[in-house]
N, C-alpha and C. Protein backbone atom coordinates (compact mmCIF):
# COMPACT_ATOMS: atom_id res chain seq x y z
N UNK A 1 45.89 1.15 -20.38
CA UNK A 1 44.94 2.13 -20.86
C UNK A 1 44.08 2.59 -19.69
N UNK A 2 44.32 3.69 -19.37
CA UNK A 2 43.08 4.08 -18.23
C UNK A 2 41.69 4.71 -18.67
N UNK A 3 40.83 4.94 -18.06
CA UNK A 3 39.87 5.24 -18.09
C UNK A 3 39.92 6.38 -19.21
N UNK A 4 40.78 7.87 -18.63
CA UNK A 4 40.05 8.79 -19.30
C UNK A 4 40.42 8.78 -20.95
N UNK A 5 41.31 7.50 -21.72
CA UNK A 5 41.51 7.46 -23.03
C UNK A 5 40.92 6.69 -23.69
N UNK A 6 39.61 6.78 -22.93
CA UNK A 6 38.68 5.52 -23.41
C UNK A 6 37.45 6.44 -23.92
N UNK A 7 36.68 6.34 -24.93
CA UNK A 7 35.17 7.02 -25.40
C UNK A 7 34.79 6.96 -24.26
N UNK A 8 33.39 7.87 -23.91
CA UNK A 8 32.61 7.79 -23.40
C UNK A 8 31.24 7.85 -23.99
N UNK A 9 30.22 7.24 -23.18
CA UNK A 9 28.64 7.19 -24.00
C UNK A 9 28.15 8.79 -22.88
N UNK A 10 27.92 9.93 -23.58
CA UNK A 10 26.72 10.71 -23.03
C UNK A 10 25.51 11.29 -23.49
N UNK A 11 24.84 10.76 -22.74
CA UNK A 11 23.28 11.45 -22.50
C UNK A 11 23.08 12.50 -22.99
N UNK A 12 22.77 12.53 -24.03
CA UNK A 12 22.02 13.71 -25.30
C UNK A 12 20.50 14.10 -24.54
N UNK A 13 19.67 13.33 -24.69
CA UNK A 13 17.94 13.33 -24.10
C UNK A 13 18.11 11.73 -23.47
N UNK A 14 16.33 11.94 -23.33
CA UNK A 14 15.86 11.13 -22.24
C UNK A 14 16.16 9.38 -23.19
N UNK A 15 16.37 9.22 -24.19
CA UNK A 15 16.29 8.12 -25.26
C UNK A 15 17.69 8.13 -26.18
N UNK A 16 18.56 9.46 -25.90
CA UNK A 16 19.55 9.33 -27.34
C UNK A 16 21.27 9.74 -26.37
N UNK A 17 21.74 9.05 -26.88
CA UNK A 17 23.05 8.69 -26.33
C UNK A 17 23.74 9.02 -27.43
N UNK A 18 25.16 9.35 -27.25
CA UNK A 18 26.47 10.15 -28.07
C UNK A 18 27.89 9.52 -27.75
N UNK A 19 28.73 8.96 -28.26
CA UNK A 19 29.96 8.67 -27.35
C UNK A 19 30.74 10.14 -27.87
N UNK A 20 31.69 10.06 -26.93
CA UNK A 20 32.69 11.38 -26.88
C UNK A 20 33.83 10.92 -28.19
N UNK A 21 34.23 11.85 -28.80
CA UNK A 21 35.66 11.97 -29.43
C UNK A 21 36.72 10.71 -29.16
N UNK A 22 37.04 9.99 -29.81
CA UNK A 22 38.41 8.83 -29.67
C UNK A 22 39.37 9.67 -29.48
N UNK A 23 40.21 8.97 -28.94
CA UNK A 23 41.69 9.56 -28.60
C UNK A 23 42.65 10.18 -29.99
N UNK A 24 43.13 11.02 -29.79
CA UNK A 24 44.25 11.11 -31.39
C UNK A 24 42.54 11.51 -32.31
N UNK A 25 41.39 11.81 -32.64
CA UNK A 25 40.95 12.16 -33.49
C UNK A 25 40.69 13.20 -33.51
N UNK A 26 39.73 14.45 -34.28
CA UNK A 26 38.99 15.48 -34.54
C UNK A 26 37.58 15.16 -34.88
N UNK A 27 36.96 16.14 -34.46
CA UNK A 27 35.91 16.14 -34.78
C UNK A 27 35.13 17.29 -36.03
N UNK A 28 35.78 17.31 -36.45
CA UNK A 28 36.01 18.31 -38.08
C UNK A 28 35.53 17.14 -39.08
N UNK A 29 34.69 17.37 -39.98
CA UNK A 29 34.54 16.42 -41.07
C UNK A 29 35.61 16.54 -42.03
N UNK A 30 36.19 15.23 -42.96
CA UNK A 30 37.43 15.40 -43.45
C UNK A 30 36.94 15.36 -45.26
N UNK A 31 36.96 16.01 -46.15
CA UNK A 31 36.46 15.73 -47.65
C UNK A 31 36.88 14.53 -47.83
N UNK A 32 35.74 13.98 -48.92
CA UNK A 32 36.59 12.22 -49.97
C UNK A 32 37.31 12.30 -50.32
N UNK A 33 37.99 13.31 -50.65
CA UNK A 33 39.00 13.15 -51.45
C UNK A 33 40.41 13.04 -50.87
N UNK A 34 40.43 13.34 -49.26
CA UNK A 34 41.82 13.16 -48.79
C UNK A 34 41.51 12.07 -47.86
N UNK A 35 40.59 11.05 -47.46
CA UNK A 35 40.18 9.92 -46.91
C UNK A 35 40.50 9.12 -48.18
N UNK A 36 40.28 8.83 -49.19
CA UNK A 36 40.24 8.09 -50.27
C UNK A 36 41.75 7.31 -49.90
N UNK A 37 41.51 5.98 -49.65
CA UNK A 37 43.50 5.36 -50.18
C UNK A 37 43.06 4.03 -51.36
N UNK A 38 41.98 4.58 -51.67
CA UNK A 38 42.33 3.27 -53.45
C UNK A 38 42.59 4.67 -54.38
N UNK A 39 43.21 3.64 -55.26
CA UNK A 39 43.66 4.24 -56.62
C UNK A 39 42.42 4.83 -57.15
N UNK A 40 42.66 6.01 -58.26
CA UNK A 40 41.36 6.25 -58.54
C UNK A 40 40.36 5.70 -59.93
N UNK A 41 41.47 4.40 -60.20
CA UNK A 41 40.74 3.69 -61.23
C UNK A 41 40.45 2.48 -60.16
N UNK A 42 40.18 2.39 -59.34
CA UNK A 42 39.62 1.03 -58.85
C UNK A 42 38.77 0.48 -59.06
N UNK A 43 37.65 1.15 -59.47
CA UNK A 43 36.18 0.80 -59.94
C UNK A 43 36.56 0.18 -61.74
N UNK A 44 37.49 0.12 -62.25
CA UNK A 44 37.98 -0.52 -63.58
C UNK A 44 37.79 0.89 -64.21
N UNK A 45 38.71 0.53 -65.47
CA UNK A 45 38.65 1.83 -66.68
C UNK A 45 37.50 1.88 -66.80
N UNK A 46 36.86 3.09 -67.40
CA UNK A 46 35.13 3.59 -68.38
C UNK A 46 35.29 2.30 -69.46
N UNK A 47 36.72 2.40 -70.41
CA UNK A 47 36.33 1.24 -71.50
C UNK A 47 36.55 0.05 -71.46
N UNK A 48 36.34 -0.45 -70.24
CA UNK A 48 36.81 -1.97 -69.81
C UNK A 48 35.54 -2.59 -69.51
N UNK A 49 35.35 -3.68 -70.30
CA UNK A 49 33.93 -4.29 -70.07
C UNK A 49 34.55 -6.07 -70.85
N UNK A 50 33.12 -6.91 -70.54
CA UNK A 50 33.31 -8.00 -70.17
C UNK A 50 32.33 -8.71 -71.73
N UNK A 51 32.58 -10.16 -71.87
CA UNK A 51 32.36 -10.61 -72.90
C UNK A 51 29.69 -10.29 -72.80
N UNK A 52 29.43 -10.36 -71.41
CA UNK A 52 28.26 -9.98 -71.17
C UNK A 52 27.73 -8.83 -70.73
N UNK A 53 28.73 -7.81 -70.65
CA UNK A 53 28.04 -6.34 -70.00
C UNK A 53 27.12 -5.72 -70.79
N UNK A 54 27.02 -5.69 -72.31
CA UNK A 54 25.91 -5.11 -72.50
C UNK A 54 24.34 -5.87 -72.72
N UNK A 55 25.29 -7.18 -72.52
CA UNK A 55 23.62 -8.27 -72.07
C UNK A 55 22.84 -7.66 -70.78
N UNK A 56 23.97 -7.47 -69.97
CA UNK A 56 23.28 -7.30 -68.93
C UNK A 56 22.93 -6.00 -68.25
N UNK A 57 23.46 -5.29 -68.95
CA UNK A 57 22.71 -3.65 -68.75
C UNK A 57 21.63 -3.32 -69.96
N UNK A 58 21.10 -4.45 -70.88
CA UNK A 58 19.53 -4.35 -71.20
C UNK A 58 18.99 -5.03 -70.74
N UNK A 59 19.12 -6.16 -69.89
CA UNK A 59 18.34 -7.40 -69.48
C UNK A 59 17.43 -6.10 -68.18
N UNK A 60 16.04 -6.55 -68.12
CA UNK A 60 15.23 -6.34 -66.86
C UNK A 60 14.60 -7.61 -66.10
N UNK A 61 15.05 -7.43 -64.91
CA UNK A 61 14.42 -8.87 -64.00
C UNK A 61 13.25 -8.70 -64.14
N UNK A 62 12.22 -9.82 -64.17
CA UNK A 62 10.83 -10.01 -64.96
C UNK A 62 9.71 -9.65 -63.35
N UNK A 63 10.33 -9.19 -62.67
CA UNK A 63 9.14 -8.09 -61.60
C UNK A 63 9.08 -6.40 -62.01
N UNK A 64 9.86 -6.23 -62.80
CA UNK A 64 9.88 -5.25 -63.91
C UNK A 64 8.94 -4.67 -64.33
């Protein structure tokens, strides 16, 4: 690996530093939705719940 496929840190101002572009990337922001690689039920079904979930979505911790 030589030098120039390596980041670099540059000097923005007198206090703020930037590294340069990685190798193979863009610098284009990419939407969630084509970054995403879980399934899109990963977070569990809407009607899937547990023998205490609605205990515990009325319970308030007592600093409440």
């Amino acid at each position: 690996m030589s030098s120039n496929d390596r980041q670099r840190v540059e000097r923005v101002g007198r206090r703020r530093a930037r590294l340069t572009a990685a190798p193979g990337t863009t610098t284009e922001p990419v939407s969630a939705d084509v970054t995403t690689d879980a399934p899109a039920d990963a977070d569990g079904a809407a009607g899937a719940s547990g023998p205490n979930d609605a205990r515990m979505r009325n319970e308030v911790p007592p600093h409440y």
